[in-house]
PDB file of N, CA and C in Angstrom:
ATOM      1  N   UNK A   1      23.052 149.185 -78.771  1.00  0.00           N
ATOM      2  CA  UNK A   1      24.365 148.616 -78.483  1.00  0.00           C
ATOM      3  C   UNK A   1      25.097 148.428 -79.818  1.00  0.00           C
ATOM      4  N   UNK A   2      26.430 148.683 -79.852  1.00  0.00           N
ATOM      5  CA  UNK A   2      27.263 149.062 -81.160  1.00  0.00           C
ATOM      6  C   UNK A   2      27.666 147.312 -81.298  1.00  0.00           C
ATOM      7  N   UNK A   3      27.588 146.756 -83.047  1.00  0.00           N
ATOM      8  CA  UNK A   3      27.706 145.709 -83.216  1.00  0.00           C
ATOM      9  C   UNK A   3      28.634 144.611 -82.419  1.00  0.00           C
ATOM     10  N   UNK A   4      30.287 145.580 -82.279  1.00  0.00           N
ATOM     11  CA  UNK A   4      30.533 144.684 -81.514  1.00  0.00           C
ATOM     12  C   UNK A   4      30.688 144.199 -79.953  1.00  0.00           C
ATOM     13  N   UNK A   5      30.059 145.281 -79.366  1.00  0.00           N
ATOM     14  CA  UNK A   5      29.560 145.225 -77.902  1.00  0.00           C
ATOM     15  C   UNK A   5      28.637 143.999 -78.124  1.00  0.00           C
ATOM     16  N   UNK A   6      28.199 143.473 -78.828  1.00  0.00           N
ATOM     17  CA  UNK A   6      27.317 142.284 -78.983  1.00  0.00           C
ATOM     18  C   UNK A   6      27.883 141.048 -79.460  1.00  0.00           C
ATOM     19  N   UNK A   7      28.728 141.510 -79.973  1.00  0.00           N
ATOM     20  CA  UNK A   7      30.005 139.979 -80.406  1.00  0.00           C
ATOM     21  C   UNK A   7      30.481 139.608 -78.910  1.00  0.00           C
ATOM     22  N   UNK A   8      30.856 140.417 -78.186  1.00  0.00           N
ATOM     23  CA  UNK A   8      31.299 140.588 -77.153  1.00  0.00           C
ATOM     24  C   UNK A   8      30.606 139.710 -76.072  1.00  0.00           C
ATOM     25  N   UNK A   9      29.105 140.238 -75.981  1.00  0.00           N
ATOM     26  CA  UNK A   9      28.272 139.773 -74.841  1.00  0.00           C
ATOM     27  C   UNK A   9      27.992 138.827 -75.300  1.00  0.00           C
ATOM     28  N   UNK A  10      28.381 138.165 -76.808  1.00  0.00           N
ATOM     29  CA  UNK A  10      28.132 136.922 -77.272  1.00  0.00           C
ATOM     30  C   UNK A  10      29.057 135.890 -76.451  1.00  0.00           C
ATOM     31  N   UNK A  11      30.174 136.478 -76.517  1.00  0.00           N
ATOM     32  CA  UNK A  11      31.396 135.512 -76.642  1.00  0.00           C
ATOM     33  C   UNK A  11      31.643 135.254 -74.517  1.00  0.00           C
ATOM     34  N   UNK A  12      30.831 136.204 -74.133  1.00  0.00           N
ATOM     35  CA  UNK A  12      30.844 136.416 -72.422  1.00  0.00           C
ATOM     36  C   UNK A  12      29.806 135.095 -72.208  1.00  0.00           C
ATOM     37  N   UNK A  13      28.750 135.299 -72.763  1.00  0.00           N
ATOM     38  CA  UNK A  13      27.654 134.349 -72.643  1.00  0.00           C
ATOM     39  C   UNK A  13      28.530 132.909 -73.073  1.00  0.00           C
ATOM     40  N   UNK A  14      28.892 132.551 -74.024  1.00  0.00           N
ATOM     41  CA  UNK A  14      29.853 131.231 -74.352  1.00  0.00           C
ATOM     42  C   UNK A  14      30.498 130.994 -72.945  1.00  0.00           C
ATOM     43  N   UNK A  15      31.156 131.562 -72.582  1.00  0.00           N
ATOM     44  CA  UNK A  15      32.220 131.443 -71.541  1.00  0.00           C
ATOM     45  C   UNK A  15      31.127 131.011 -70.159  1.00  0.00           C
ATOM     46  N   UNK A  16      29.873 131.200 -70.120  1.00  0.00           N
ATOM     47  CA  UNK A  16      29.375 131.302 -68.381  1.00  0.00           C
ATOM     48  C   UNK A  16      28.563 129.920 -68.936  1.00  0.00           C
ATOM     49  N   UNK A  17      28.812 129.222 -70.403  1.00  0.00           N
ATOM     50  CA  UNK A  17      27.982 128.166 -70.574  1.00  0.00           C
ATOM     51  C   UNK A  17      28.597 126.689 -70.873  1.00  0.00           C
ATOM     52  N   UNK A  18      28.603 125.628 -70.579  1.00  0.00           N
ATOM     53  CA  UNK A  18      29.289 124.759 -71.414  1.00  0.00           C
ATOM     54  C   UNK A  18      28.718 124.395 -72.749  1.00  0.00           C
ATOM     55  N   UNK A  19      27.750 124.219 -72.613  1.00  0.00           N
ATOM     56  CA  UNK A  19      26.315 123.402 -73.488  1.00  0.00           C
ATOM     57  C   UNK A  19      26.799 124.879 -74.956  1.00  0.00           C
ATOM     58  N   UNK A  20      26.736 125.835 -74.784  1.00  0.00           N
ATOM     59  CA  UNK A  20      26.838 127.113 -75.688  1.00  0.00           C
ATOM     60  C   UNK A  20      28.234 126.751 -76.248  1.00  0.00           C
ATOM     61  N   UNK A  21      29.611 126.477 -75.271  1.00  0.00           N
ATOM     62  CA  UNK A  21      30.870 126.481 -75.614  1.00  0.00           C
ATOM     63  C   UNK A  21      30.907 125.356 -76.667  1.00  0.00           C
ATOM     64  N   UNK A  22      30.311 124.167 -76.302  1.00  0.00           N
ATOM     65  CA  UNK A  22      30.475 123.321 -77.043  1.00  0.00           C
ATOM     66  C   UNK A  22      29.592 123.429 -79.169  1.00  0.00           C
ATOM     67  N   UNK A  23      28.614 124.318 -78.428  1.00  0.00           N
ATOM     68  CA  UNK A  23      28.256 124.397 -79.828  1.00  0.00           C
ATOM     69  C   UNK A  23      28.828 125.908 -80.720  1.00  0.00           C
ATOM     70  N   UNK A  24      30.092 126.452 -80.357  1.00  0.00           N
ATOM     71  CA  UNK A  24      30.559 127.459 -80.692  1.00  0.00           C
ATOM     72  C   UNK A  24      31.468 126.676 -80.897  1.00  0.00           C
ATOM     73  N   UNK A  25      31.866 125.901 -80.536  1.00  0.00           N
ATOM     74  CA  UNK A  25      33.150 124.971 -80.922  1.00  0.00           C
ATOM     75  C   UNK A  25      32.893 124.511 -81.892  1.00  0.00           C
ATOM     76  N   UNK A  26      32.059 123.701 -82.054  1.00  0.00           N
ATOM     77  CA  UNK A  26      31.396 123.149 -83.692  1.00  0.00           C
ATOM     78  C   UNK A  26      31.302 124.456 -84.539  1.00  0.00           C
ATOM     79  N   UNK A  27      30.418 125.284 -84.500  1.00  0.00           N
ATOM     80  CA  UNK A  27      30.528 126.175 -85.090  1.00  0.00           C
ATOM     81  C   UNK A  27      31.860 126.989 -85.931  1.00  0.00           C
ATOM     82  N   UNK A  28      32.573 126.800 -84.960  1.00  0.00           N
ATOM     83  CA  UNK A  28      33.833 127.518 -85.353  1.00  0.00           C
ATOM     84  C   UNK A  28      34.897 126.551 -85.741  1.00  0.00           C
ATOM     85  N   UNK A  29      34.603 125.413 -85.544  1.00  0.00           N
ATOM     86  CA  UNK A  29      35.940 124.540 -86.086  1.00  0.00           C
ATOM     87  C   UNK A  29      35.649 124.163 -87.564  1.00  0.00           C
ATOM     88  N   UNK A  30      37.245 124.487 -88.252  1.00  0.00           N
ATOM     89  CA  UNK A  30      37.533 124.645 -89.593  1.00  0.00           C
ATOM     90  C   UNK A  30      36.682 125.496 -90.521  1.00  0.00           C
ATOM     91  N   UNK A  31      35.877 126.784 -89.546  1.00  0.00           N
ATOM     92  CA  UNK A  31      35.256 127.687 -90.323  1.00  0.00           C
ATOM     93  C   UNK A  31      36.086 128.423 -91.153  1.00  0.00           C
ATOM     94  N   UNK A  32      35.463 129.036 -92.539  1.00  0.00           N
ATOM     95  CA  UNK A  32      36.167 129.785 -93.119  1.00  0.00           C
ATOM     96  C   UNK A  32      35.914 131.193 -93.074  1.00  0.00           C
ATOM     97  N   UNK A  33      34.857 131.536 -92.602  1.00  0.00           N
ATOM     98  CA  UNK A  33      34.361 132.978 -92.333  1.00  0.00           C
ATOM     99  C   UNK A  33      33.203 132.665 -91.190  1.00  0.00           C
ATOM    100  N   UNK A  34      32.579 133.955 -90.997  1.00  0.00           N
ATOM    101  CA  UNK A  34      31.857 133.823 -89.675  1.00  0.00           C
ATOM    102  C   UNK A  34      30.670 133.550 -89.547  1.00  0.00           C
ATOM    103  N   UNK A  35      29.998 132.965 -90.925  1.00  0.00           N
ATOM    104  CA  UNK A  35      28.572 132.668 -91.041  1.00  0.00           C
ATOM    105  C   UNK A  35      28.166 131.655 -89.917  1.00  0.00           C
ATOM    106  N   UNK A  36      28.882 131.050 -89.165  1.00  0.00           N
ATOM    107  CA  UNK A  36      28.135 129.746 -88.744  1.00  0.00           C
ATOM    108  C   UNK A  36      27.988 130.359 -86.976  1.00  0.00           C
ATOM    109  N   UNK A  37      29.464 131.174 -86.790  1.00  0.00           N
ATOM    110  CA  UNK A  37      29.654 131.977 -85.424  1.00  0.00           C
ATOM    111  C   UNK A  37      28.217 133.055 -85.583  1.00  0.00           C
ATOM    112  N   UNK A  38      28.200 133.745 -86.727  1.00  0.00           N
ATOM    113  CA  UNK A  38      27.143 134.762 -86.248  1.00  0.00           C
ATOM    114  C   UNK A  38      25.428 133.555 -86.660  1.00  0.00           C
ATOM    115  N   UNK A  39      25.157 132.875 -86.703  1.00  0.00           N
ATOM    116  CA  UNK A  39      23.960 132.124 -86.981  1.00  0.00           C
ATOM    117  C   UNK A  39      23.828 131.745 -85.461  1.00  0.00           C
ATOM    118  N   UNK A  40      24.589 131.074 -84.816  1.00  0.00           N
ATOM    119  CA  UNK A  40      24.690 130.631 -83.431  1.00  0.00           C
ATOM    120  C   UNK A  40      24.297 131.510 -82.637  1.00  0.00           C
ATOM    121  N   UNK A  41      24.635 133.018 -82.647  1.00  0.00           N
ATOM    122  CA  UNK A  41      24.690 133.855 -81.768  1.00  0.00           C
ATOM    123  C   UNK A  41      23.321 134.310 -81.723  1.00  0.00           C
ATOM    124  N   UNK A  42      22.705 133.949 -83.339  1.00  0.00           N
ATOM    125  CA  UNK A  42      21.373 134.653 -84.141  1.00  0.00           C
ATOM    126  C   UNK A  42      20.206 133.913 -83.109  1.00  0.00           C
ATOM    127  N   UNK A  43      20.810 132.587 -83.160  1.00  0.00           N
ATOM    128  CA  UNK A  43      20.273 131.902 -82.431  1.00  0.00           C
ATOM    129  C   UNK A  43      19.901 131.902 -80.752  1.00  0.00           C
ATOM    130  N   UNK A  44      20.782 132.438 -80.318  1.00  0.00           N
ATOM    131  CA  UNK A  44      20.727 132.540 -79.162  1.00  0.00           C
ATOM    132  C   UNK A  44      20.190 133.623 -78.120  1.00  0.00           C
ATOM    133  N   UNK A  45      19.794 135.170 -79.908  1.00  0.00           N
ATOM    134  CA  UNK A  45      18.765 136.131 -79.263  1.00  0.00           C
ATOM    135  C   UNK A  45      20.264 137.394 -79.671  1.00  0.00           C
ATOM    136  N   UNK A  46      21.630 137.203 -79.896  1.00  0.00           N
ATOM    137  CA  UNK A  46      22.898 137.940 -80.377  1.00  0.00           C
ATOM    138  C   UNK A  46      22.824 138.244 -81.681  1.00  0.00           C
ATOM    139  N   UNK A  47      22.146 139.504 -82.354  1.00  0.00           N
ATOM    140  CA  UNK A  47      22.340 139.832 -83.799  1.00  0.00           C
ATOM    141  C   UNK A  47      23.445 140.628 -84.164  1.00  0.00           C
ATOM    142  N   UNK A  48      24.261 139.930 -84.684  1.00  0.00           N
ATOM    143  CA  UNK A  48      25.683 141.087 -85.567  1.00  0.00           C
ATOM    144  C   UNK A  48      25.700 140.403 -86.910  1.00  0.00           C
ATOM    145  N   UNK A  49      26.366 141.050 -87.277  1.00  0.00           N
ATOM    146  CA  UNK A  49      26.605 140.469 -88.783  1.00  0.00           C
ATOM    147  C   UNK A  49      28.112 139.943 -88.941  1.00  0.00           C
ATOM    148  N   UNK A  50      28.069 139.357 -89.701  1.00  0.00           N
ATOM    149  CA  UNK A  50      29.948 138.741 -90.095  1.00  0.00           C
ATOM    150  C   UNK A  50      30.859 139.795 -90.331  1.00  0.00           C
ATOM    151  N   UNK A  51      30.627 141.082 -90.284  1.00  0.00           N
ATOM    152  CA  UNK A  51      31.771 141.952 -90.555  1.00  0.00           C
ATOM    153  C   UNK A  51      32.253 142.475 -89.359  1.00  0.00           C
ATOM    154  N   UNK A  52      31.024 142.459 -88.672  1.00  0.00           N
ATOM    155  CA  UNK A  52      30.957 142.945 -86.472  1.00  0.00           C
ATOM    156  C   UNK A  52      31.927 141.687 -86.473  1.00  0.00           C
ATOM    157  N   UNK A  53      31.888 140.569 -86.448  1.00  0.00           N
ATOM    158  CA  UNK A  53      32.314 139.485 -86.053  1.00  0.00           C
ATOM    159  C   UNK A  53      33.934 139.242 -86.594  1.00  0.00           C
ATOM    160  N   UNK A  54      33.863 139.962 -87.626  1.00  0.00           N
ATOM    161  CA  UNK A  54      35.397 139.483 -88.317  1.00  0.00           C
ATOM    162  C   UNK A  54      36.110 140.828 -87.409  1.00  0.00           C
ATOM    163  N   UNK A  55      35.747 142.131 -87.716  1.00  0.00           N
ATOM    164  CA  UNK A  55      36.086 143.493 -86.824  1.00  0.00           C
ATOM    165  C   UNK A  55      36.438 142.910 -85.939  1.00  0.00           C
ATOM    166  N   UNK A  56      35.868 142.297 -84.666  1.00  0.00           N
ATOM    167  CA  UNK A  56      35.657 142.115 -83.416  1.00  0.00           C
ATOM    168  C   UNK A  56      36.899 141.800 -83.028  1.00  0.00           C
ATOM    169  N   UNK A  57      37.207 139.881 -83.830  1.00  0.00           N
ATOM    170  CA  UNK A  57      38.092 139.366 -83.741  1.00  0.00           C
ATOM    171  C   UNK A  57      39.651 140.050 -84.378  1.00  0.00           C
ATOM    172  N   UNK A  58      39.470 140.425 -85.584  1.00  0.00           N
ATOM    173  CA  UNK A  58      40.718 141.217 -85.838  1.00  0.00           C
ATOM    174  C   UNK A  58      41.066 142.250 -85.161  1.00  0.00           C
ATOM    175  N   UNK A  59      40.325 142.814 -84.067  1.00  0.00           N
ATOM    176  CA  UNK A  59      40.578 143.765 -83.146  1.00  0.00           C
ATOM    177  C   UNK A  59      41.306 143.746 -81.881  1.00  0.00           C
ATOM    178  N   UNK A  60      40.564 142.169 -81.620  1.00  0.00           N
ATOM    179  CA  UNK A  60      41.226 141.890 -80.216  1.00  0.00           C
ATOM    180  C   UNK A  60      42.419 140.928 -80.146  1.00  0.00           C
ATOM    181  N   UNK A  61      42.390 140.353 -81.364  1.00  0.00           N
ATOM    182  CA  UNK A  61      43.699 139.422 -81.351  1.00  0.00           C
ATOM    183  C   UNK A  61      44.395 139.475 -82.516  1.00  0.00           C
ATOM    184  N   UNK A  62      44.220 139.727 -83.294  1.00  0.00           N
ATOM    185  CA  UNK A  62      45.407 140.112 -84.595  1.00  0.00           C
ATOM    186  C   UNK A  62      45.983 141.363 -84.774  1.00  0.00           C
ATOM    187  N   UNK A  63      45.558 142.180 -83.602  1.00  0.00           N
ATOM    188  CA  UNK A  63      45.679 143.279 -83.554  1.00  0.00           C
ATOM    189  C   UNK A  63      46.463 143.415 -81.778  1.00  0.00           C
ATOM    190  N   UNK A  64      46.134 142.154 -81.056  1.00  0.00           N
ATOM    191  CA  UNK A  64      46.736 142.327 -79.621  1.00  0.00           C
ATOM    192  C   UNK A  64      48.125 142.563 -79.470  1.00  0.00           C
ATOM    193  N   UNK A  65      48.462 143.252 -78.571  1.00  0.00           N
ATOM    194  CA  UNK A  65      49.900 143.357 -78.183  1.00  0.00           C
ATOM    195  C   UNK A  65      50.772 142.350 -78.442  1.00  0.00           C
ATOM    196  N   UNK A  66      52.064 142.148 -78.475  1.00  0.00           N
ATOM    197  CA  UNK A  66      52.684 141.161 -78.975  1.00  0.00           C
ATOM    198  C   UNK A  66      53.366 140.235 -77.542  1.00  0.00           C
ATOM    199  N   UNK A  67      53.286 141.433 -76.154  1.00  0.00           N
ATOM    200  CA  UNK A  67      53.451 141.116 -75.060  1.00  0.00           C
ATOM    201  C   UNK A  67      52.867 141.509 -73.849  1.00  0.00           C
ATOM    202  N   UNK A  68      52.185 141.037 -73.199  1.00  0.00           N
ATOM    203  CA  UNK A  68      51.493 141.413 -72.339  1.00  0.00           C
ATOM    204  C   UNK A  68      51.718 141.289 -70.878  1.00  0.00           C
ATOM    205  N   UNK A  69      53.469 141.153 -70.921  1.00  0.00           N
ATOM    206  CA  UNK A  69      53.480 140.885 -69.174  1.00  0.00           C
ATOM    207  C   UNK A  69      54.245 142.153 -68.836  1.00  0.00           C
ATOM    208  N   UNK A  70      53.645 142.032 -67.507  1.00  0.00           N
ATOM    209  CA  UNK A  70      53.684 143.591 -66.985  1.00  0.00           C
ATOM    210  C   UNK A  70      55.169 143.948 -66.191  1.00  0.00           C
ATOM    211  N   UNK A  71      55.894 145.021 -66.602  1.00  0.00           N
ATOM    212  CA  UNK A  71      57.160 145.364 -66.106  1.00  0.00           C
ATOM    213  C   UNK A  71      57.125 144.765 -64.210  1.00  0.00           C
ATOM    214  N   UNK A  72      58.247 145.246 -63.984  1.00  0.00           N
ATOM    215  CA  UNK A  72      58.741 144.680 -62.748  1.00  0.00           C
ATOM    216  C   UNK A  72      58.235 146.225 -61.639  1.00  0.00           C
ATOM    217  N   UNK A  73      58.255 147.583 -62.412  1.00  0.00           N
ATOM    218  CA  UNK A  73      57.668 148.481 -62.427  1.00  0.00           C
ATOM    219  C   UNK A  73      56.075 148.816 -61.656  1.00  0.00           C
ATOM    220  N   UNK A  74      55.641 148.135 -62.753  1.00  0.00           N
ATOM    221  CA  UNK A  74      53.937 148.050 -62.976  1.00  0.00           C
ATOM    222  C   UNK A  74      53.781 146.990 -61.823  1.00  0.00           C
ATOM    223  N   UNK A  75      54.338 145.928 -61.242  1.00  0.00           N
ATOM    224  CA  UNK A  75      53.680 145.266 -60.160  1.00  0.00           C
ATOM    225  C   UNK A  75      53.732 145.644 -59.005  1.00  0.00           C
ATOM    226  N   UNK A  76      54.883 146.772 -58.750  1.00  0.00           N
ATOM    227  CA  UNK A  76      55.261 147.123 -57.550  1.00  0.00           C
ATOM    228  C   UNK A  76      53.999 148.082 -56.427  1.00  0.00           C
ATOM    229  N   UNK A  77      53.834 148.024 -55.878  1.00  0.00           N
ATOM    230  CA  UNK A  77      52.881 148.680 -55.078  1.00  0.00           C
ATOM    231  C   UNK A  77      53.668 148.971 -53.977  1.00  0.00           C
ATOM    232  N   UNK A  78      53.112 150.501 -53.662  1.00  0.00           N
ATOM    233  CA  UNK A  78      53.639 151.093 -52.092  1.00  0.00           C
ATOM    234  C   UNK A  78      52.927 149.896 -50.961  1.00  0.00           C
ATOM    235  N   UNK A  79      53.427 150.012 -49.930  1.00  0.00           N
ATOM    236  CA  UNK A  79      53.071 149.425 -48.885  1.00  0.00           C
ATOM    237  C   UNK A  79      51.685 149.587 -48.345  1.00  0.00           C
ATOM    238  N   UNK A  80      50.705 148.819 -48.070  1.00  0.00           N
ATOM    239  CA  UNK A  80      49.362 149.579 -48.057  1.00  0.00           C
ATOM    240  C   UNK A  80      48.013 149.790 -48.967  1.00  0.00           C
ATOM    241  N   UNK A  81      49.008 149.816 -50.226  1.00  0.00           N
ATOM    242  CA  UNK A  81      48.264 150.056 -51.296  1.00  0.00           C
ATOM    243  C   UNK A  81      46.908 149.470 -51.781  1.00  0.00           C
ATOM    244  N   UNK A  82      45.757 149.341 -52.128  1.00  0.00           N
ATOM    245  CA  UNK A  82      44.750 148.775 -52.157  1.00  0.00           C
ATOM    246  C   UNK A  82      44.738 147.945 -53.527  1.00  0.00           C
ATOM    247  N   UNK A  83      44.630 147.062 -54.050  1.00  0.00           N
ATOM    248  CA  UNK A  83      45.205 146.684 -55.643  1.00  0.00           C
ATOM    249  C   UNK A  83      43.351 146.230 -55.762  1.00  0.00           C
ATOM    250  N   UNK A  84      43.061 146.529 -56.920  1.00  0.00           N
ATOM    251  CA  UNK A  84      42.128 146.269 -57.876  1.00  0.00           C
ATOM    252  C   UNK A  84      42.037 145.414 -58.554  1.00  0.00           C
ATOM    253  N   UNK A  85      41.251 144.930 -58.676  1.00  0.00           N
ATOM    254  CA  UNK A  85      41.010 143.872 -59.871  1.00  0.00           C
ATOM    255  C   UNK A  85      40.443 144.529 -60.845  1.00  0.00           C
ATOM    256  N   UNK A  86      41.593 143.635 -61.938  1.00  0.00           N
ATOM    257  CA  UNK A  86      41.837 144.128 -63.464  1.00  0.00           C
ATOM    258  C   UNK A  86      40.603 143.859 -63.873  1.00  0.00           C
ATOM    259  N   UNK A  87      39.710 144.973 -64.562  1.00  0.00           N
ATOM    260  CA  UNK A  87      38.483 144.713 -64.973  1.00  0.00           C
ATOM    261  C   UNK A  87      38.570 143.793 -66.691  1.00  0.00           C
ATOM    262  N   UNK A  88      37.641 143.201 -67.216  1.00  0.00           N
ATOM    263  CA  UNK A  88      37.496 141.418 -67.858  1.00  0.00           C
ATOM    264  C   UNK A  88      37.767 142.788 -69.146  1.00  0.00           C
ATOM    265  N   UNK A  89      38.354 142.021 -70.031  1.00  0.00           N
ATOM    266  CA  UNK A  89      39.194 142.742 -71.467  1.00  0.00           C
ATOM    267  C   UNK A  89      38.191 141.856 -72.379  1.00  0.00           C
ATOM    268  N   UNK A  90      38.240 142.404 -73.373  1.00  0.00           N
ATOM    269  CA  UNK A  90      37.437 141.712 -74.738  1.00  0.00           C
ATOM    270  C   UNK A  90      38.405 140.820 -75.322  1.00  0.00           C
ATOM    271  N   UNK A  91      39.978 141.150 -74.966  1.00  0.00           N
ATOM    272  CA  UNK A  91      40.630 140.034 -75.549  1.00  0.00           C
ATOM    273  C   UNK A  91      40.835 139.211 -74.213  1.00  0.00           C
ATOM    274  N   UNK A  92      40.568 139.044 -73.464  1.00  0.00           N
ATOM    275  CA  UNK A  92      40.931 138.134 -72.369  1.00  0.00           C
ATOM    276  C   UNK A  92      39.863 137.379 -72.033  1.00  0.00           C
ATOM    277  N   UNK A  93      38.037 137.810 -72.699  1.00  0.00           N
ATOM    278  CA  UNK A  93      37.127 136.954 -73.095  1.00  0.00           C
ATOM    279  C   UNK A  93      37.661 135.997 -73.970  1.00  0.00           C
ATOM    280  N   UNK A  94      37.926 136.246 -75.266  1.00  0.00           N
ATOM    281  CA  UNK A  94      37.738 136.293 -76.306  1.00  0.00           C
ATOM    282  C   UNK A  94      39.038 134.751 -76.486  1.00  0.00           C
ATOM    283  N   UNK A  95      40.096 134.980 -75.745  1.00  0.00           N
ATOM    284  CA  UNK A  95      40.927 134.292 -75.406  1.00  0.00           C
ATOM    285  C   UNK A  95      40.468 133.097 -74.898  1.00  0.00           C
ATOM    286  N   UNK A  96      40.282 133.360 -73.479  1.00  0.00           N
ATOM    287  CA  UNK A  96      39.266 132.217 -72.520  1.00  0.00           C
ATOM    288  C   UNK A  96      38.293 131.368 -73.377  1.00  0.00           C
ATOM    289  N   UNK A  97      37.648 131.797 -74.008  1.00  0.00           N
ATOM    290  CA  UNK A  97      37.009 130.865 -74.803  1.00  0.00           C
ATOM    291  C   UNK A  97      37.362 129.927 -75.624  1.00  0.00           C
ATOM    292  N   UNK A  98      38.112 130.754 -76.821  1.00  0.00           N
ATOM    293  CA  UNK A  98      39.406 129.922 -77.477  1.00  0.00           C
ATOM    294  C   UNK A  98      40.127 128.657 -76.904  1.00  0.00           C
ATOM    295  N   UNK A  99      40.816 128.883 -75.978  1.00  0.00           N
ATOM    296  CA  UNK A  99      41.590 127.881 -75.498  1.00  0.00           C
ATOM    297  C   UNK A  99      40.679 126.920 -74.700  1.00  0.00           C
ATOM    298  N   UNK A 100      39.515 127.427 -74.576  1.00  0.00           N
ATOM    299  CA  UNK A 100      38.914 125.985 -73.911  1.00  0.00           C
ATOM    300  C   UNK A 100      38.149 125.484 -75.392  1.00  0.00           C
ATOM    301  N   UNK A 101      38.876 125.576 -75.928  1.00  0.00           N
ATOM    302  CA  UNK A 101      38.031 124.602 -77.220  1.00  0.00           C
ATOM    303  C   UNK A 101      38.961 123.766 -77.659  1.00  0.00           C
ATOM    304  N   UNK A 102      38.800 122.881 -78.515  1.00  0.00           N
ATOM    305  CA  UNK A 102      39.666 121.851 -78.971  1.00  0.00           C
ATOM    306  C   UNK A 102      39.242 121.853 -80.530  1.00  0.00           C
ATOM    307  N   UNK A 103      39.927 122.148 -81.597  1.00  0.00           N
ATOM    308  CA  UNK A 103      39.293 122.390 -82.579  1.00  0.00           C
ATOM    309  C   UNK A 103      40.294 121.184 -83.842  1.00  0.00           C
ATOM    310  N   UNK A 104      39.615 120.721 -84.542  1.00  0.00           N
ATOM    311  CA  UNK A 104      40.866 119.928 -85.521  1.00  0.00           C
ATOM    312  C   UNK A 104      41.038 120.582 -86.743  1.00  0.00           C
ATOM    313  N   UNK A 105      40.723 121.629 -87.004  1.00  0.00           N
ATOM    314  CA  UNK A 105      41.181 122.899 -87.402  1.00  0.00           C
ATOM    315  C   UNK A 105      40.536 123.675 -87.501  1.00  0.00           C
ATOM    316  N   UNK A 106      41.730 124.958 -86.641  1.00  0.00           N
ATOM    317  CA  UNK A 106      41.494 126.477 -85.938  1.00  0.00           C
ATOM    318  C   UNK A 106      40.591 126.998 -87.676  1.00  0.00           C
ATOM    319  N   UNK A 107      39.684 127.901 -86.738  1.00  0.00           N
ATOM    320  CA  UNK A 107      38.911 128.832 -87.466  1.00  0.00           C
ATOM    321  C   UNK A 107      40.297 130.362 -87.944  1.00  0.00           C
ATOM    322  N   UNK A 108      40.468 130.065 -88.877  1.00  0.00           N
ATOM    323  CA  UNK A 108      41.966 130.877 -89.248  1.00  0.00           C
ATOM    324  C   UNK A 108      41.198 132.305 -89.545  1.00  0.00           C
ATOM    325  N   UNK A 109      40.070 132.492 -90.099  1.00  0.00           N
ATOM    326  CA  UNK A 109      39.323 133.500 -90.052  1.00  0.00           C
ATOM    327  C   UNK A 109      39.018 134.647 -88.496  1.00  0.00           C
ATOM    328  N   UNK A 110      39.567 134.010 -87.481  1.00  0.00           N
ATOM    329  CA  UNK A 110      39.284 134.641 -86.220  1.00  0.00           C
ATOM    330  C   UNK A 110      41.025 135.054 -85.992  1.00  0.00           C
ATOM    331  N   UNK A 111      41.974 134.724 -86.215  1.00  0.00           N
ATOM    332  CA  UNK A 111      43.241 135.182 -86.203  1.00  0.00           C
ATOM    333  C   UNK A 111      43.677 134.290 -85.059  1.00  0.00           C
ATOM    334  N   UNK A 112      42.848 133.227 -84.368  1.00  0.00           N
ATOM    335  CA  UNK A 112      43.347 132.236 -83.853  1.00  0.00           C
ATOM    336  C   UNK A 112      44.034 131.009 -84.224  1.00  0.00           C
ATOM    337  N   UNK A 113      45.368 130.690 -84.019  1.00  0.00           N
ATOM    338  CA  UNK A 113      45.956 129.294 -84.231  1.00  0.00           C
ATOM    339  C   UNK A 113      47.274 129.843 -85.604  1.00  0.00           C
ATOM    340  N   UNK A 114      47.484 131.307 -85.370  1.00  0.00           N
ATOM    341  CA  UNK A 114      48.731 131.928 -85.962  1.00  0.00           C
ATOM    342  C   UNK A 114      50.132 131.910 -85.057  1.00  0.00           C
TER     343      UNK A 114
END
């Protein structure tokens, strides 16, 4: 599995845990780089290194679209139509987690709290 497919299943695992969220929260509040995020993960059986981890994050959110709501276009469906559910995004993990944290200062190293 490519490093950050594992940041990933890191940050999925946070999200299905509280007990995990809360200690990723510590972890990550007022971090300056990702030593304490990738030790946690080390911990938890998740090996990447801080550059998977910095990649990861500069990928999915400093790098995310600047808008993400969908034209008037894009919602329309023919009559009938069967609609899908939007399969789970690495930034829409990655997000979810974030905002359920409360941090007294953002880990600025993750491109969160810009």
């Amino acid at each position: 599995m490519r490093a950050e497919a594992l940041v990933e299943s890191f940050i999925k695992a946070v999200n299905q845990d509280p007990k995990l969220l809360k200690e990723c929260q510590a972890a990550l509040d007022g971090s300056k780089n990702a030593k304490r995020f990738v030790a946690l993960a080390a911990k938890h059986g998740f090996k990447f290194s801080e550059s998977a981890a910095n990649s990861y994050f500069r990928r999915n959110l400093l790098s995310a679209p600047s808008s993400t709501a969908l034209s008037a276009k894009q919602v329309q469906y023919p009559v009938g139509a069967k609609v899908m559910k939007e399969p789970e995004s690495a930034l829409l993990e990655t997000v979810r987690m974030l905002h359920r944290m409360s941090f007294k200062k953002a880990p600025r190293w993750t491109g969160f709290g810009f």
